[in-house]
C-alpha atoms as a PDB file:
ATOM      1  CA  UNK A   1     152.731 -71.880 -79.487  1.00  0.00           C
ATOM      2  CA  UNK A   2     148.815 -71.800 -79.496  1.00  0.00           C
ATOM      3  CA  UNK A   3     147.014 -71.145 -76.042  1.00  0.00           C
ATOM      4  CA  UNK A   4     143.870 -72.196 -75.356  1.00  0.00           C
ATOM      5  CA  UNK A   5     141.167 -70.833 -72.770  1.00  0.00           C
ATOM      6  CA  UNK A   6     140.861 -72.776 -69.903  1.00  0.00           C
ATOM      7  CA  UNK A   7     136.958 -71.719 -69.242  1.00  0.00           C
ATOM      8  CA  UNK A   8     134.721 -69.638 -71.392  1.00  0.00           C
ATOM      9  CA  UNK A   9     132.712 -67.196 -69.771  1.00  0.00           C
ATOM     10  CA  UNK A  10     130.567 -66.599 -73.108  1.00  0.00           C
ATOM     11  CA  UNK A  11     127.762 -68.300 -71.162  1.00  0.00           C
ATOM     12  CA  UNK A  12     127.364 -65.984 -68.132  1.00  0.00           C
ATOM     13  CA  UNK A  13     126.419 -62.619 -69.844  1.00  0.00           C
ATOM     14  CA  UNK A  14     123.845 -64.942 -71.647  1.00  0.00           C
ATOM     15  CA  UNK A  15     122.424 -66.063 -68.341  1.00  0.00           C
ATOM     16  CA  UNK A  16     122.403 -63.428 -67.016  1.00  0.00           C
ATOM     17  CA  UNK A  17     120.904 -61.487 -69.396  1.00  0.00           C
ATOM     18  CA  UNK A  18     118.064 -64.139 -69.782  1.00  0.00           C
ATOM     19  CA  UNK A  19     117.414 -63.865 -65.940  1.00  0.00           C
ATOM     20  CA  UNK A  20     116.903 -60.342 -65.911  1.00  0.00           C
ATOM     21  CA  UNK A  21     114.841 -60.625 -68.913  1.00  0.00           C
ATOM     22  CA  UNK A  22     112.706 -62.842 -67.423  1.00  0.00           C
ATOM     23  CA  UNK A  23     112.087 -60.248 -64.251  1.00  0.00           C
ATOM     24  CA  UNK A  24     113.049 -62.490 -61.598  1.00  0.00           C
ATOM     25  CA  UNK A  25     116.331 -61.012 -60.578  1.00  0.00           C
ATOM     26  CA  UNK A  26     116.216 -61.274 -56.749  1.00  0.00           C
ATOM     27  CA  UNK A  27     118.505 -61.577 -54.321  1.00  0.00           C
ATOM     28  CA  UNK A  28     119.291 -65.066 -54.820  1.00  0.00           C
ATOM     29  CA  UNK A  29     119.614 -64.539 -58.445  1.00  0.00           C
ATOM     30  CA  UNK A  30     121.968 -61.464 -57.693  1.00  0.00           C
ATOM     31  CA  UNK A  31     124.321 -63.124 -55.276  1.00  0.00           C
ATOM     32  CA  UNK A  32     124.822 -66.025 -57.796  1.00  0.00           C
ATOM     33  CA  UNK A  33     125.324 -63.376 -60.603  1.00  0.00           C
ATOM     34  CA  UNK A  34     127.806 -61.706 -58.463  1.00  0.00           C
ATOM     35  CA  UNK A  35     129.711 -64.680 -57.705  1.00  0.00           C
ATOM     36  CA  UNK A  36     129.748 -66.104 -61.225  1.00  0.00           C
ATOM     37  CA  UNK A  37     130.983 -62.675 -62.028  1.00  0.00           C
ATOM     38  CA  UNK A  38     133.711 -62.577 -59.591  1.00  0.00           C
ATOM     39  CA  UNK A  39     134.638 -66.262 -60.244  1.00  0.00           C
ATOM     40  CA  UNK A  40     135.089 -65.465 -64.213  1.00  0.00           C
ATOM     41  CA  UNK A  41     137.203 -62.240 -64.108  1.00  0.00           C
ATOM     42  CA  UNK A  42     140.301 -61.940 -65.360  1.00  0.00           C
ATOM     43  CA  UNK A  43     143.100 -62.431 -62.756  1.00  0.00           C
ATOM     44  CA  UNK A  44     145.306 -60.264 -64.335  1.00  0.00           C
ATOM     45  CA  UNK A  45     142.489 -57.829 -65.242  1.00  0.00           C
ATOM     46  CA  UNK A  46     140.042 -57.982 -61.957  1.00  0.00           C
ATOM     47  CA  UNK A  47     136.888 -56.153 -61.182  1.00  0.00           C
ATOM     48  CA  UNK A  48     137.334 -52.466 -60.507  1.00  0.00           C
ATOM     49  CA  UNK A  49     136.591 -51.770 -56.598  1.00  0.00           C
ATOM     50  CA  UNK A  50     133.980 -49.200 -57.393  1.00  0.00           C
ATOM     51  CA  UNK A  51     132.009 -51.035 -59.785  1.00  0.00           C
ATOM     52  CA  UNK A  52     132.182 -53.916 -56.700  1.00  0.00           C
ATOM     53  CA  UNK A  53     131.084 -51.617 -54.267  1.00  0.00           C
ATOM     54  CA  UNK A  54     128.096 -50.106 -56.282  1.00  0.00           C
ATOM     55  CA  UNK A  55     127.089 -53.619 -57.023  1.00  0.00           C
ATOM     56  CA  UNK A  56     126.840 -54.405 -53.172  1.00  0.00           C
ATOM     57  CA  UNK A  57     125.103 -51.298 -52.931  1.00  0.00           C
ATOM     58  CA  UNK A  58     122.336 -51.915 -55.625  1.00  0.00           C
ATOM     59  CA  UNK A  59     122.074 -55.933 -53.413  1.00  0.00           C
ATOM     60  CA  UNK A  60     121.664 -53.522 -50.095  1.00  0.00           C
ATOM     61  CA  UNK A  61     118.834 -51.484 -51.919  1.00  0.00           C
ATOM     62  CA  UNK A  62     117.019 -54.771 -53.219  1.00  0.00           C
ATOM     63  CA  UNK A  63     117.221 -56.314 -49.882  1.00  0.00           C
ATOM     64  CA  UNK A  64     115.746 -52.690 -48.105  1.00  0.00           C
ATOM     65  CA  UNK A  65     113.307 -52.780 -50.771  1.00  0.00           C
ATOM     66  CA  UNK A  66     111.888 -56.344 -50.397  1.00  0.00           C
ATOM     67  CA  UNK A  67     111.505 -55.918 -46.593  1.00  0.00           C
ATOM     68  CA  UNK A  68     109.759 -52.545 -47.359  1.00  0.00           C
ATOM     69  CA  UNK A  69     107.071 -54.734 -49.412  1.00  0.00           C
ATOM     70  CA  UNK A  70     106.894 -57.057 -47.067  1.00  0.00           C
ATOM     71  CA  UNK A  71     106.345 -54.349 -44.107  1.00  0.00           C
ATOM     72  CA  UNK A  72     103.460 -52.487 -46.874  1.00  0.00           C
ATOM     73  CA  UNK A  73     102.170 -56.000 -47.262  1.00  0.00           C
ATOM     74  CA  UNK A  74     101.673 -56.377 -43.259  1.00  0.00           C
ATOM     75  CA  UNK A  75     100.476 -53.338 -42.526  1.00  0.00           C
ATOM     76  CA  UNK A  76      97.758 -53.649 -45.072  1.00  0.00           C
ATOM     77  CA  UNK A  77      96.261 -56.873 -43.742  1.00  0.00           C
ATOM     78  CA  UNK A  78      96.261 -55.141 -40.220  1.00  0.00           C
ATOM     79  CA  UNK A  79      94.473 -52.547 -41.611  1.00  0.00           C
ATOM     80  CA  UNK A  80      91.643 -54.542 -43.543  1.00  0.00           C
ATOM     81  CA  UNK A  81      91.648 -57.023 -40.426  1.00  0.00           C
ATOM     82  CA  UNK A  82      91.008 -53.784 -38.098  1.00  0.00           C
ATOM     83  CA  UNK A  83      88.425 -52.765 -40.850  1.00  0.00           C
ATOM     84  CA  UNK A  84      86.054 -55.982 -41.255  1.00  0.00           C
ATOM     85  CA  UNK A  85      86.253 -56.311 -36.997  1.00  0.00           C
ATOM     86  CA  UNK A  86      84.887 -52.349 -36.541  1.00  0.00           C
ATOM     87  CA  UNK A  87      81.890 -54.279 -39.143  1.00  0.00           C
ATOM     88  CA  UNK A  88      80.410 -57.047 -36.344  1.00  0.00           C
ATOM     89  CA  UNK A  89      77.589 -56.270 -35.070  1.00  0.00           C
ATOM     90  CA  UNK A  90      76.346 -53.773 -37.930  1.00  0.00           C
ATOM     91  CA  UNK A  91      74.119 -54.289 -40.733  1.00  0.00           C
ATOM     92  CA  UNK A  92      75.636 -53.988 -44.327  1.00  0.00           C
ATOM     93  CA  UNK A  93      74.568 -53.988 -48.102  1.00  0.00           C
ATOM     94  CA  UNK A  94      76.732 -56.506 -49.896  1.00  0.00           C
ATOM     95  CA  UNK A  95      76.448 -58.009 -53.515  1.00  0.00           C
ATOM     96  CA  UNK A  96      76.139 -61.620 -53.113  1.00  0.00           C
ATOM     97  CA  UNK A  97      78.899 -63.268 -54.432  1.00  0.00           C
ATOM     98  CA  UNK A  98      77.338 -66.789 -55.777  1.00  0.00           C
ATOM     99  CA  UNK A  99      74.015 -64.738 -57.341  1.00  0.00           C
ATOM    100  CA  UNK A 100      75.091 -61.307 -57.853  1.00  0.00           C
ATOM    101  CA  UNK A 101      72.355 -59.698 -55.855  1.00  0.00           C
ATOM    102  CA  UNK A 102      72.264 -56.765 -53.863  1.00  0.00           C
ATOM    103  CA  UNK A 103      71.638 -58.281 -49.886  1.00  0.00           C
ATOM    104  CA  UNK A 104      71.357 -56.957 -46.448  1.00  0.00           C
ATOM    105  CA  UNK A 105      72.490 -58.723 -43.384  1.00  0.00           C
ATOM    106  CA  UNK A 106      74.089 -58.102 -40.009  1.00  0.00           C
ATOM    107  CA  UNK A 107      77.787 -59.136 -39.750  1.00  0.00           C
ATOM    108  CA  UNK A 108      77.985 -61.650 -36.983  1.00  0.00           C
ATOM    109  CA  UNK A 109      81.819 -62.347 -36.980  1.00  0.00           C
ATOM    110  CA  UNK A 110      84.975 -61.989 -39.020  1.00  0.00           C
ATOM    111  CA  UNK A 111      87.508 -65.016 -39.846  1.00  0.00           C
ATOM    112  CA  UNK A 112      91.235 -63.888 -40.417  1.00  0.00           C
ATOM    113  CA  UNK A 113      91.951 -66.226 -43.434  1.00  0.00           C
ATOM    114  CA  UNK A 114      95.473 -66.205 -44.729  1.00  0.00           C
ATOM    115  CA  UNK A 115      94.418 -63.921 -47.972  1.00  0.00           C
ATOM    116  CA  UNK A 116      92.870 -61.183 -45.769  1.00  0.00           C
ATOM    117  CA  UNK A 117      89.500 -61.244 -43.296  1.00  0.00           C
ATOM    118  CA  UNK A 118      85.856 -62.699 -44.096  1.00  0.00           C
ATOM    119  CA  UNK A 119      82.911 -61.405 -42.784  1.00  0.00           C
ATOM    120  CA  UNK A 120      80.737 -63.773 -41.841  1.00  0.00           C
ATOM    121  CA  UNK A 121      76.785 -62.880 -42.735  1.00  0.00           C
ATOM    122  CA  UNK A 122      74.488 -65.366 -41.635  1.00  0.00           C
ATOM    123  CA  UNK A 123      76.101 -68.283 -43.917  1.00  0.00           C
ATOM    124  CA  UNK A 124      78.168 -66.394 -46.209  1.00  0.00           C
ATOM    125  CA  UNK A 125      81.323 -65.364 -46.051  1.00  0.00           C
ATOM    126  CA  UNK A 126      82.299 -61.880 -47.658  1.00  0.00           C
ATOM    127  CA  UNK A 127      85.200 -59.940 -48.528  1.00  0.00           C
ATOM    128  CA  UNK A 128      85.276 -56.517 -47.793  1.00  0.00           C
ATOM    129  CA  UNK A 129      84.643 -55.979 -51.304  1.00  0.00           C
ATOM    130  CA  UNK A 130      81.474 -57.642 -51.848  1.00  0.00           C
ATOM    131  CA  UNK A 131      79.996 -54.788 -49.370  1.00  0.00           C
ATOM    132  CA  UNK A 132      78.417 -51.447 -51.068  1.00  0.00           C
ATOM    133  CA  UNK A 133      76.697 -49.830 -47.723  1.00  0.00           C
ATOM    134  CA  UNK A 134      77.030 -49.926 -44.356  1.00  0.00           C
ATOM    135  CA  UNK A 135      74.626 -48.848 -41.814  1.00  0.00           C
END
């Protein structure tokens, strides 16, 4: 009597393997990993409770570590907002970034953009990069 598989789980390790290779294993990519995993064990053979439980350990760490970078990524706008605002009012040295020139002017504002502050000299708008001196 010849028995035949009823699914083939050759294709997950492949997948898998191909996701992590690519370096985009997040936590959506890990839950559906997880569940393809659990859905292709071997009822008579199933997934050893440790190995489970370090698995949801490593998902806990990943999700810990992305709101740490998120939290890093805050607190480092604050920072660089607080920065360029301590700037109005005072007169800095900045290479201008359409000639390449080394300018003076007096910071008259600062606009909170969505990829960090500008300061706002005369009709240019910096980063706090483009300044070399302030006094």
């Amino acid at each position: 009597m010849s028995v035949t598989a009823a699914t083939s789980t050759a294709a997950v390790p492949t997948t898998a393997a191909q996701t992590i290779a690519k370096g985009s294993l997040d936590k959506d990519a890990f839950l559906k990993l997880l569940i393809t995993q659990l859905r292709s064990q071997d009822p008579m053979n199933t997934m050893d409770d440790k190995e489970f439980i370090a698995q949801l350990a490593q998902f806990s760490t990943l999700e810990q570590t992305n709101k740490m970078a998120t939290g890093l990524n805050d607190l480092a706008m604050s920072n660089a907002s607080n920065q360029a605002i301590s700037l109005i009012g005072k007169t800095v040295q900045y290479i201008d970034p359409s000639s390449g020139n080394t300018m003076n002017g007096k910071v008259g504002s600062v606009r909170l953009n969505s990829d960090g502050p500008a300061l706002v000299v005369g009709d240019k708008q910096l980063t706090l990069g483009d300044v070399v001196a302030v006094s």
